[in-house]
Protein backbone atom coordinates (compact mmCIF):
# COMPACT_ATOMS: atom_id res chain seq x y z
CA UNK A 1 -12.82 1.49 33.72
CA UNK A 2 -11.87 1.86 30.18
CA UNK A 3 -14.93 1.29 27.25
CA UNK A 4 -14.22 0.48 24.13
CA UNK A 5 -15.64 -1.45 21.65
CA UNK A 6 -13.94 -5.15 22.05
CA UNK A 7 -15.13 -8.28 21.01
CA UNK A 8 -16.60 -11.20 23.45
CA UNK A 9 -13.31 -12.50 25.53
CA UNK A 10 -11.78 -15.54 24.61
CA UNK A 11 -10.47 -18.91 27.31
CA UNK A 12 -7.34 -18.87 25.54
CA UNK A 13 -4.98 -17.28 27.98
CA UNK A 14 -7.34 -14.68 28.96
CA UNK A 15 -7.11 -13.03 26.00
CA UNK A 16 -10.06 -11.64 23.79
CA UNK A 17 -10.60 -12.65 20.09
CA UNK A 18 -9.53 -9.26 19.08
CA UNK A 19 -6.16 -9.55 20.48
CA UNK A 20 -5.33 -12.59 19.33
CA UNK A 21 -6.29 -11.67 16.45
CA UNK A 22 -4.57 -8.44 16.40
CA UNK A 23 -1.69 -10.76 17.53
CA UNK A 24 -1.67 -12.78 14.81
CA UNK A 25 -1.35 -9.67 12.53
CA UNK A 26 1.52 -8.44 14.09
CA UNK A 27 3.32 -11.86 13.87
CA UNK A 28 2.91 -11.52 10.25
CA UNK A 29 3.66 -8.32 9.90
CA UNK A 30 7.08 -8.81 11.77
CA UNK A 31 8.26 -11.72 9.47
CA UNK A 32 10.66 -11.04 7.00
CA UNK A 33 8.92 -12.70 4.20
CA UNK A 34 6.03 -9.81 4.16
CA UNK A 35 9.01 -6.62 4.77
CA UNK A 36 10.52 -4.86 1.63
CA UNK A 37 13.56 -2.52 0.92
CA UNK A 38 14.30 0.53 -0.83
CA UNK A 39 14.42 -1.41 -3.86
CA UNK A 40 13.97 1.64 -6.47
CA UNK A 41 17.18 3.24 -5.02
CA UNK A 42 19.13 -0.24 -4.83
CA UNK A 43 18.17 -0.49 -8.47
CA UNK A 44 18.61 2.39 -9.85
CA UNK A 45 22.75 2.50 -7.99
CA UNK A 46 22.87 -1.02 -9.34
CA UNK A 47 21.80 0.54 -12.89
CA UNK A 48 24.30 3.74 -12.60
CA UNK A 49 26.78 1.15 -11.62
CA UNK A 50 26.49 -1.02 -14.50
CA UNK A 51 26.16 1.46 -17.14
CA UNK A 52 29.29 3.55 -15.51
CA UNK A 53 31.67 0.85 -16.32
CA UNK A 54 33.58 1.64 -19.70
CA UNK A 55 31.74 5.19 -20.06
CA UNK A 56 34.99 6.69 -21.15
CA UNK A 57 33.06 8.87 -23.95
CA UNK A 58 30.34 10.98 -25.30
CA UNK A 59 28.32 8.21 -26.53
CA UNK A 60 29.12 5.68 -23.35
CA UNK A 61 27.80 8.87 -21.25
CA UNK A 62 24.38 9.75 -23.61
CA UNK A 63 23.77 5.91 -23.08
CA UNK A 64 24.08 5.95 -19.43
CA UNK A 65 21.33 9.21 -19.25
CA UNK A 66 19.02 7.68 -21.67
CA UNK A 67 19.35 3.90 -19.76
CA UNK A 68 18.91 5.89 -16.01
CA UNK A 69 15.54 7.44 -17.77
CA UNK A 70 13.67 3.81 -18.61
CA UNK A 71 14.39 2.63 -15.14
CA UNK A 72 11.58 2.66 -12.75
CA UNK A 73 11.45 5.55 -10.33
CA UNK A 74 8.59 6.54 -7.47
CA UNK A 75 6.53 8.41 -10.44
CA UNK A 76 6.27 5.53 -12.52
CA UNK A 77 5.08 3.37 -9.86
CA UNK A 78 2.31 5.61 -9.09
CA UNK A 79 0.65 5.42 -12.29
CA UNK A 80 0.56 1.74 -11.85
CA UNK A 81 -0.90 2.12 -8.64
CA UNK A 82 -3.49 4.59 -10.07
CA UNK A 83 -4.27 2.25 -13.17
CA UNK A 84 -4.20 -0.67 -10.61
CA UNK A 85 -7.43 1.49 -8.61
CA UNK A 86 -9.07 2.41 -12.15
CA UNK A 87 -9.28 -1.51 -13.15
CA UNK A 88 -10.60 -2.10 -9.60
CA UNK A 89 -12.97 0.21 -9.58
CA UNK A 90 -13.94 -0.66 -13.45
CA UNK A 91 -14.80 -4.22 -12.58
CA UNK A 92 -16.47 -3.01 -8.68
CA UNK A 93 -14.16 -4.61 -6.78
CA UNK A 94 -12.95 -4.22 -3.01
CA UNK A 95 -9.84 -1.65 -3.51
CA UNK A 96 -8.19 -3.85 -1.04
CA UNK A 97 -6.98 -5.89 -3.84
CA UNK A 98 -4.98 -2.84 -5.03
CA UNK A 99 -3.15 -2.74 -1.70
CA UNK A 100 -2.42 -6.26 -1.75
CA UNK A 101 -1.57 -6.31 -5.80
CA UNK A 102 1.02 -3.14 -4.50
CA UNK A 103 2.41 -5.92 -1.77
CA UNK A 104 2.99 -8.11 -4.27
CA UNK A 105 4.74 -5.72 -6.82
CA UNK A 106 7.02 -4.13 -3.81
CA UNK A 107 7.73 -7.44 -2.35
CA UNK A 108 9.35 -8.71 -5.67
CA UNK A 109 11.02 -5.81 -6.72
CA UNK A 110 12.77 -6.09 -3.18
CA UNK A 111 14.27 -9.74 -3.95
CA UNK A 112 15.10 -8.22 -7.92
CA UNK A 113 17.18 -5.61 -6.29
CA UNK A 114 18.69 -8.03 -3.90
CA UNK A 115 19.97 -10.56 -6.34
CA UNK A 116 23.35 -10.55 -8.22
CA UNK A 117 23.41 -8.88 -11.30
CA UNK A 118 23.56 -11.64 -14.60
CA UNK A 119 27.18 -11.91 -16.36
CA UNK A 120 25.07 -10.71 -19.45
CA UNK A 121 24.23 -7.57 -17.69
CA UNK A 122 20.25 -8.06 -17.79
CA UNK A 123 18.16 -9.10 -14.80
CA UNK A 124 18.99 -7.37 -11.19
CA UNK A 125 20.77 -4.42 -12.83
CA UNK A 126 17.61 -3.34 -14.49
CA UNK A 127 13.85 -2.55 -14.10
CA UNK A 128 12.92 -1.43 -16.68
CA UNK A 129 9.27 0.38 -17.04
CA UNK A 130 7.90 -2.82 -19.10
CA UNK A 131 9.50 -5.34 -16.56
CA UNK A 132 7.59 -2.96 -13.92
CA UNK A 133 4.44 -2.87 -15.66
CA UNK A 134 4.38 -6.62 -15.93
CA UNK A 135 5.12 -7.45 -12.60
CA UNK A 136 1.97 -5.11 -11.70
CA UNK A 137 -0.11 -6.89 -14.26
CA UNK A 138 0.81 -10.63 -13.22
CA UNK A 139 0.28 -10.03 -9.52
CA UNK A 140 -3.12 -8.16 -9.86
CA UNK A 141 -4.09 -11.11 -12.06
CA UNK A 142 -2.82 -13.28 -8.87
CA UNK A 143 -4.74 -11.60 -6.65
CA UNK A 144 -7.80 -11.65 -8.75
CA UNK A 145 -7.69 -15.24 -9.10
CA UNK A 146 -7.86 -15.61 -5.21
CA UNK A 147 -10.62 -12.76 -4.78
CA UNK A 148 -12.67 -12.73 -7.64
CA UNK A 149 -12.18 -16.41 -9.10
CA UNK A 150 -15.86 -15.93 -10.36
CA UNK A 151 -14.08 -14.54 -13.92
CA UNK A 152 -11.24 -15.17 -16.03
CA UNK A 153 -9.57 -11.65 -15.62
CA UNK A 154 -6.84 -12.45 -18.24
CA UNK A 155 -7.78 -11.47 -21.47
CA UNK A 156 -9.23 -8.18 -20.27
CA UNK A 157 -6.18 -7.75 -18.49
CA UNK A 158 -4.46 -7.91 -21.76
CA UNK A 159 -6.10 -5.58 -23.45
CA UNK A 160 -6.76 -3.30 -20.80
CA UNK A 161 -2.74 -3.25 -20.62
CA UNK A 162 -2.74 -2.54 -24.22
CA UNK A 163 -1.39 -5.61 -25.32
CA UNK A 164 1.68 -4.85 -24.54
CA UNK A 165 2.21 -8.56 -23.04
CA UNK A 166 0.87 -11.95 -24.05
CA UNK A 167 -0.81 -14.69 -22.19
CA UNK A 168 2.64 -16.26 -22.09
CA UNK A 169 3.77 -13.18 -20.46
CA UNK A 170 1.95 -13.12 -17.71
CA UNK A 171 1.73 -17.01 -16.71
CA UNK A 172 5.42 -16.94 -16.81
CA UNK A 173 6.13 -13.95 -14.43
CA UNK A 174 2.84 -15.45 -12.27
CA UNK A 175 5.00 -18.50 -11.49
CA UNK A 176 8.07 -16.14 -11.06
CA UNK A 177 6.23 -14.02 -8.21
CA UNK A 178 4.70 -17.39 -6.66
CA UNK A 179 7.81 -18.79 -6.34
CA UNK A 180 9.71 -15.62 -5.62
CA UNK A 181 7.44 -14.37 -2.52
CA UNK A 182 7.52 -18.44 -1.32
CA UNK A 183 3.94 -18.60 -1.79
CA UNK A 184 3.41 -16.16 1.06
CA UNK A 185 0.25 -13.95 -0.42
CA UNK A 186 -1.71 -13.19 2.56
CA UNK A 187 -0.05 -10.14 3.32
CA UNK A 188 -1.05 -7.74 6.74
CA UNK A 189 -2.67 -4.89 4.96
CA UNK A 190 -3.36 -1.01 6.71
CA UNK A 191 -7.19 -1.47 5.88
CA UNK A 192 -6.78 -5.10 8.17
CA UNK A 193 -5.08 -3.10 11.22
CA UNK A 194 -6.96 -0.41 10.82
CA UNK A 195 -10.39 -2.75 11.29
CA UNK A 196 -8.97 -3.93 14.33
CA UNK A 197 -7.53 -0.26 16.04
CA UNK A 198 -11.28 1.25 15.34
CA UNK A 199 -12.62 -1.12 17.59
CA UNK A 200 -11.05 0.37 20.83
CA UNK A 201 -12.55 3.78 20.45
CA UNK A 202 -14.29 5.28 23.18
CA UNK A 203 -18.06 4.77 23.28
CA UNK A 204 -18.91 7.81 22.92
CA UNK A 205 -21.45 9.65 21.36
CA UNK A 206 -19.28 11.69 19.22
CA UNK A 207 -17.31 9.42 17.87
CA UNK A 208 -19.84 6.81 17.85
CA UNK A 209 -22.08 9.16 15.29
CA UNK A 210 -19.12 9.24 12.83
CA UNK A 211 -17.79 6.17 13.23
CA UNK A 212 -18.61 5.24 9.95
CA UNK A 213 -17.10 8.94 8.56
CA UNK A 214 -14.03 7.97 10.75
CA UNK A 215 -13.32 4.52 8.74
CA UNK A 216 -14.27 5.94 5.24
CA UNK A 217 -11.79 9.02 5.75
CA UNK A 218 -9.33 6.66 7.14
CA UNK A 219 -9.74 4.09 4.26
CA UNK A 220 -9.05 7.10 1.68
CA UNK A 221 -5.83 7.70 3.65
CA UNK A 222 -4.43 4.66 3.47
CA UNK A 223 -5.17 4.33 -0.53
CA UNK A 224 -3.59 7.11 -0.84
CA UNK A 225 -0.18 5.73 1.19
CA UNK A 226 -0.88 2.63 -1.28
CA UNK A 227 0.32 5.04 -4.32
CA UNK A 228 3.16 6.84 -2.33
CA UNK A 229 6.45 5.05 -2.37
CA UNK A 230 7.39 6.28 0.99
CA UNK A 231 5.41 4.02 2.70
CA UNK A 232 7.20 0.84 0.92
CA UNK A 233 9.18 -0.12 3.72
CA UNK A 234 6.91 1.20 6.68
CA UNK A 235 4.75 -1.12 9.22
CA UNK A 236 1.18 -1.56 8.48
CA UNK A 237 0.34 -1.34 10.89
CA UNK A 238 2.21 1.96 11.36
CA UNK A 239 0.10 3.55 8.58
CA UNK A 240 -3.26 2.46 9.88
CA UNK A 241 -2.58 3.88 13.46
CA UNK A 242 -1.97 7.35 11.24
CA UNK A 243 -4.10 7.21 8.97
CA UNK A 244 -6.79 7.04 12.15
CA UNK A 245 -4.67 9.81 13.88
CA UNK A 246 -5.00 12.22 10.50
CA UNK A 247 -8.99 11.53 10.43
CA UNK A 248 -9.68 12.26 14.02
CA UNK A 249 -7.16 15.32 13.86
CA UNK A 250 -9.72 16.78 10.61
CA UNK A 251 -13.02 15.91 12.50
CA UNK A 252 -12.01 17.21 15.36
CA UNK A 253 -11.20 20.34 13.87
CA UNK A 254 -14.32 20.83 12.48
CA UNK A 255 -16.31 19.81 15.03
CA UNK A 256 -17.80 22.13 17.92
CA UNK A 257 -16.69 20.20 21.04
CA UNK A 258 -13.02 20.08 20.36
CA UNK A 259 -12.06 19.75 23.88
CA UNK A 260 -14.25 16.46 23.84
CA UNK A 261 -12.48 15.04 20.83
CA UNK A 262 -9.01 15.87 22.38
CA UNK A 263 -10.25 13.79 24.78
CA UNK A 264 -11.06 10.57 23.34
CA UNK A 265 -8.13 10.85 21.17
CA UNK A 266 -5.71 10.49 24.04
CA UNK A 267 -7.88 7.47 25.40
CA UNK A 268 -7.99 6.11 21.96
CA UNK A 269 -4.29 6.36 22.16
CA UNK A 270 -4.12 4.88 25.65
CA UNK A 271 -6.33 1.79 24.64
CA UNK A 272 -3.87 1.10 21.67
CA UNK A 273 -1.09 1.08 23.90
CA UNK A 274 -2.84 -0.78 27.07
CA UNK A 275 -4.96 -3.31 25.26
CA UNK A 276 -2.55 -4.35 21.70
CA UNK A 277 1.00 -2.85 22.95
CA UNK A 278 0.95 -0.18 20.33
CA UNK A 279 2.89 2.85 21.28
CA UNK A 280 2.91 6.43 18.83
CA UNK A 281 6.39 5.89 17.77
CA UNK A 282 8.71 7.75 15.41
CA UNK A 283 7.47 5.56 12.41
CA UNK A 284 4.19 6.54 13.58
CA UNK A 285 4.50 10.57 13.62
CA UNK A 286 6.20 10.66 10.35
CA UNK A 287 3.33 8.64 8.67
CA UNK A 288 0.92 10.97 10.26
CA UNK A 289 2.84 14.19 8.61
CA UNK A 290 2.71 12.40 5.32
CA UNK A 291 -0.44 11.65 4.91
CA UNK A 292 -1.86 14.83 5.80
CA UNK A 293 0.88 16.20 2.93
CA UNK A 294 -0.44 13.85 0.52
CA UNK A 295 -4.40 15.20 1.48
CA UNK A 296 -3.08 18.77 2.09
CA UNK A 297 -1.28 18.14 -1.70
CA UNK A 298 -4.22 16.68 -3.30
CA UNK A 299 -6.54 19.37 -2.51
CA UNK A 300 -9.60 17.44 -0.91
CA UNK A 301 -12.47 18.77 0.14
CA UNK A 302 -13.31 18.17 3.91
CA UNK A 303 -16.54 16.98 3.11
CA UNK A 304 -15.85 14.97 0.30
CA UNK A 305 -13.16 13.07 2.07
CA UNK A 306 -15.78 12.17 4.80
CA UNK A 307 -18.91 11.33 3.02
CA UNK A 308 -18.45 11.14 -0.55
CA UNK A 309 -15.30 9.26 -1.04
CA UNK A 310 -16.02 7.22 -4.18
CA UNK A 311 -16.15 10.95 -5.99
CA UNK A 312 -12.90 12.15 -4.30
CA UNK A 313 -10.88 8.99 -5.86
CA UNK A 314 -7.24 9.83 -6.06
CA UNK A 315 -7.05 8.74 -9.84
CA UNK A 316 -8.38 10.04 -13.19
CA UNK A 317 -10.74 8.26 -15.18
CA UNK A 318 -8.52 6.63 -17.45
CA UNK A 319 -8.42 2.52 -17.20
CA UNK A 320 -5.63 1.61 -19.84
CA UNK A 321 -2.30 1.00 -18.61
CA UNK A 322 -0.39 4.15 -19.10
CA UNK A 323 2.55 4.24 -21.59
CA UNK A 324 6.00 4.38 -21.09
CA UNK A 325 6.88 6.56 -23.69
C-alpha cells in the first residue's frame, strides 16, 4: 500500500481534497486564456518584416539593424524579471508575485504579437524595450494591488522605474492588460503545482528530514525558470514536476544512502502518475535538463541552494529599472 502524504478524503466522487484540487489546477492550466506563444520570435519576424519593405538602400538597411536592436529579445526580458525579484524582495514580499507579474507580461505580449499590424506601422509590429518595460511595470502594479492592497505601490513604482513613465502611463496600459487577458489573473503558477506534487512523497525518513530543503531548493528552481524565456510556453505544471526531479537528483547525490533515494524517487514518480495522472513526459525531461543548465550556469553552491537561499538570489542588488540604452 502506497504512503504518501495526502490530505483527509473528500465525498465528492471519492476523490480527496488534494485531487480535486490538483484537478482544478490542471483545468486552468489547460485553458487557452492562461497559454502563451513564442511571442518574442513572432515579433521580432513581424519587425524584420515591416522594416524590410522599401529597404532598397544603405540608409533603409542601417535603419532596419538599428530598429531590430530596440526590439525586445530573451536578454531584455530577463532584466525585467531580475528587477521585478529586486522590488519584491525590497518591499519583503512573497516572490510569487514575480511569477505571476511574468504571467501577466508573457500573456500580453502573446495577444501583441498575435494582432494585425496598424496601417501606421506602430502597435503589433513593434515592442519596443519601453513598451516592454511598461507592460512589466503596469502588471506588477496589478498584481500588487491584489496581494499587497495594504499600500499604494504607484508612486514608488515610478520612481523606482526611473520615471521613465507617468501615472497616466501606467493606469492606461493597467486597463489595457485587464481587458486584454479578459480579466483572467489567477494564473496556475509552478510554486502552486509544486505545493501540491510534494505532498505525495514517500513517508520516509529521508525525505521526510529534508522536506523542507526539498521545497526551498525546488522554489529556487522554479524562480530561476521565471527569468528564462524558454519556459514561456511550457506547462506549469511541467516545470514544477522538474524542478522537484532536479532537487531530489542533487540531494540524492550527496547523500550517503543513494540506493534509498533512487528508491523513493521512482515511487514519488509512481504516485504522480497513479494518484494526479501525471506522467514524465518529453516536456518534462527537457525542463529537467534546463534547469539543472541554468544551476550548473549560475554556479550555486550545493549548500547554499538548500539552506541559505535568500543569499543565493539569482539577481544583483540593484532595484532601479535597468536602462535601455
Amino acid at each position: 500500500m502506497m504512503m504518501y502524504h495526502q490530505s483527509n478524503p473528500s465525498n465528492e466522487e471519492g476523490c480527496s481534497d488534494l485531487e480535486l484540487r490538483f484537478n482544478a489546477l490542471l483545468q486552468q492550466e489547460s485553458s487557452c486564456c492562461y497559454r502563451c506563444v513564442d511571442y518574442l520570435s513572432i515579433l521580432q519576424q513581424k519587425q524584420y518584416n515591416a522594416s524590410k519593405q522599401g529597404a532598397n538602400n544603405d540608409s533603409a538597411s542601417t535603419q532596419l539593424v538599428e530598429q531590430q536592436q530596440h526590439v525586445a529579445n530573451e536578454s531584455w526580458r530577463e532584466r525585467i524579471c531580475e528587477w521585478l525579484y529586486n522590488v519584491i524582495d525590497h518591499f519583503n514580499y512573497s516572490r510569487e508575485i514575480v511569477c505571476i507579474t511574468m504571467n501577466y507580461l508573457d500573456r500580453y505580449a502573446s495577444m501583441c504579437s498575435q494582432e494585425e499590424p496598424q496601417r501606421n506601422g506602430h502597435g503589433a509590429n513593434r515592442m519596443t524595450y519601453k513598451l516592454y518595460q511598461l507592460i512589466a511595470v503596469s502588471s506588477l502594479n496589478i498584481v500588487l494591488k491584489m496581494h499587497e492592497s495594504k499600500y499604494n505601490h504607484l508612486p514608488l513604482l515610478i520612481e523606482l522605474s526611473r520615471n521613465f513613465f507617468t501615472h497616466q502611463h501606467i493606469i492606461v496600459m493597467e486597463m489595457s492588460i485587464l481587458k486584454g487577458l479578459s480579466w483572467k489573473l489567477s494564473p496556475p503558477t509552478p510554486l502552486s503545482f509544486m505545493h501540491h506534487l510534494i505532498k505525495l512523497f514517500p513517508k520516509e525518513d529521508l525525505i521526510q528530514g529534508n522536506i523542507d530543503a526539498l521545497k526551498g531548493s525546488a522554489q529556487f528552481l522554479i524562480e530561476l525558470s521565471s527569468c528564462d524565456y524558454f519556459f514561456v510556453c511550457v506547462k506549469p505544471s511541467s516545470i514544477a514536476y522538474a524542478s522537484l526531479l532536479v532537487s531530489m537528483d542533487r540531494m540524492s547525490s550527496s547523500s550517503s544512502k543513494k540506493i534509498e533515494a533512487e528508491a523513493m524517487k521512482r515511487e514519488f514518480v509512481k504516485n504522480l502518475q497513479e494518484v494526479f495522472g501525471l506522467t514524465y513526459t518529453e516536456e518534462v525531461k527537457q525542463c529537467q535538463l534546463q534547469l539543472q543548465e541554468i544551476f550548473e550556469a549560475g554556479g550555486y553552491e550545493h549548500d547554499g541552494f538548500y539552506s541559505q537561499r535568500a543569499l543565493s538570489s539569482p539577481v544583483s542588488s540593484a532595484v532601479a529599472l535597468p536602462s535601455s540604452t
